[in-house]
Protein backbone atom coordinates (compact mmCIF):
# COMPACT_ATOMS: atom_id res chain seq x y z
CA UNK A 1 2.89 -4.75 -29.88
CA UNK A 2 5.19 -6.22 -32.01
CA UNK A 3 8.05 -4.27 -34.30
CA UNK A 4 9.88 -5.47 -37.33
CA UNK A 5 13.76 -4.46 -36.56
CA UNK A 6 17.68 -5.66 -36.08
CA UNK A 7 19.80 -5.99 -32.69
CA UNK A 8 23.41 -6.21 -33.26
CA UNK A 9 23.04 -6.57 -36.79
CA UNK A 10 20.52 -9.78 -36.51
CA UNK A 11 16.73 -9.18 -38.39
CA UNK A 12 13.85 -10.03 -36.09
CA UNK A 13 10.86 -9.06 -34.40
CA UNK A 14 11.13 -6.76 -31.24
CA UNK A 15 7.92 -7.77 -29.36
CA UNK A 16 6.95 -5.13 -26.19
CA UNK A 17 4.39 -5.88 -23.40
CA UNK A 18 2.16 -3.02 -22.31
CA UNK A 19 4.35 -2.09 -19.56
CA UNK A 20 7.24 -1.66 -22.01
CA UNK A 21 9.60 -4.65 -21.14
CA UNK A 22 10.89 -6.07 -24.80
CA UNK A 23 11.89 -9.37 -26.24
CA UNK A 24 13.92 -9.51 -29.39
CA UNK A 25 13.33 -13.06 -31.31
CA UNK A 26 15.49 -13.10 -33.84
CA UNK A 27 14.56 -14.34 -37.80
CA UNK A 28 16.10 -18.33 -37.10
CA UNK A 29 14.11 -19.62 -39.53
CA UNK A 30 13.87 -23.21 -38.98
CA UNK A 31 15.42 -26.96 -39.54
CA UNK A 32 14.06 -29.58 -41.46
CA UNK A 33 16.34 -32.61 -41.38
CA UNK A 34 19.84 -31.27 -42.33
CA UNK A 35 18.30 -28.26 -44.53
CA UNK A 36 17.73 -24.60 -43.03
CA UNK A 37 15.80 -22.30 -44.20
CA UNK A 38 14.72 -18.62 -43.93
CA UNK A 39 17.82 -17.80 -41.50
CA UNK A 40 17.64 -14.19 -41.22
CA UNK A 41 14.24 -13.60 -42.64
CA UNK A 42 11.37 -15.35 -40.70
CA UNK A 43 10.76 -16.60 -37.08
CA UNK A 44 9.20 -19.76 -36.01
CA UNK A 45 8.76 -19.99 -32.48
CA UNK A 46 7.29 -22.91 -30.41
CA UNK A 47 4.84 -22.06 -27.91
CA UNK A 48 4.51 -24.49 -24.89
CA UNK A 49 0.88 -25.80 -26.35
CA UNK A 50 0.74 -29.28 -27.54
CA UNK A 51 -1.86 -29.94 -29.96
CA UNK A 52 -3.05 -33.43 -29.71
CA UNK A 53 -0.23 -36.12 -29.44
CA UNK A 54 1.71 -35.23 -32.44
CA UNK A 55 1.38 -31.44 -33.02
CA UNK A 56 2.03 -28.09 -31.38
CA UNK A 57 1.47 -24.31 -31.51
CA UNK A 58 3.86 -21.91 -32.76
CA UNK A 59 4.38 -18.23 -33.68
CA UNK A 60 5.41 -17.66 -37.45
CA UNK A 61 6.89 -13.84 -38.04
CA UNK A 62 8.51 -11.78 -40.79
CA UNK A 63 8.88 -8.30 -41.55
CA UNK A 64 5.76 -6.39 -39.89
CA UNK A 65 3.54 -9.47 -39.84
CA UNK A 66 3.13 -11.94 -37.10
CA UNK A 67 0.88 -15.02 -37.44
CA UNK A 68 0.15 -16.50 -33.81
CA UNK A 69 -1.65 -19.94 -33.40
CA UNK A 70 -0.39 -21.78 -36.17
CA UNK A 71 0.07 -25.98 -35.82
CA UNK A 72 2.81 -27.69 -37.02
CA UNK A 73 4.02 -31.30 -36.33
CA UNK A 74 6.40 -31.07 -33.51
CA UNK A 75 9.21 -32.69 -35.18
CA UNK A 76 10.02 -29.59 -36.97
CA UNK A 77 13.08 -27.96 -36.00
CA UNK A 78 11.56 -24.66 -34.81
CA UNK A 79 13.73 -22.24 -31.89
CA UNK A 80 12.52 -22.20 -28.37
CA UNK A 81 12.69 -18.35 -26.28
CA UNK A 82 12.43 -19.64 -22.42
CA UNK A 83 10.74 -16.22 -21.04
CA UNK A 84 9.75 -16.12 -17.41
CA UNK A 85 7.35 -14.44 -15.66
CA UNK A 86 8.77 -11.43 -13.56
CA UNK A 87 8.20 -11.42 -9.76
């Protein structure tokens, strides 16, 4: 489940597994050469999933919409969230 919201006064996406641990991502937007865009209004995540040699997968988010499985070029300046898996 995924929930549009702020932490600490920063928009982004609270995202909660079925057992109820949360992530917040916050609304980075991204970094294309020396411009920035969408700070504070849309996520773009990278996912660890290459797509061929020059692509990957990422996670695109803003407001209450999420769009997973989208392919960019991987020289896009798009934020990284290390999560590990609990033990």
């Amino acid at each position: 489940m995924s929930v549009w919201g702020e932490n600490n006064g920063v928009n982004g996406m609270w995202f909660v597994a079925k057992n109820g641990n949360a992530v917040f991502l916050p609304t980075a937007g991204y970094r294309l050469g020396s411009d920035v865009d969408y700070v504070g209004s849309r996520g773009y995540y990278w996912s660890s999933s290459a797509s061929g040699s020059d692509n990957a997968y990422y996670v695109r988010f803003y407001f209450n919409h999420v769009e997973p499985d989208k392919i960019a070029n991987r020289y896009g300046g798009f934020s990284v969230r290390l999560i590990t898996e609990s033990k």
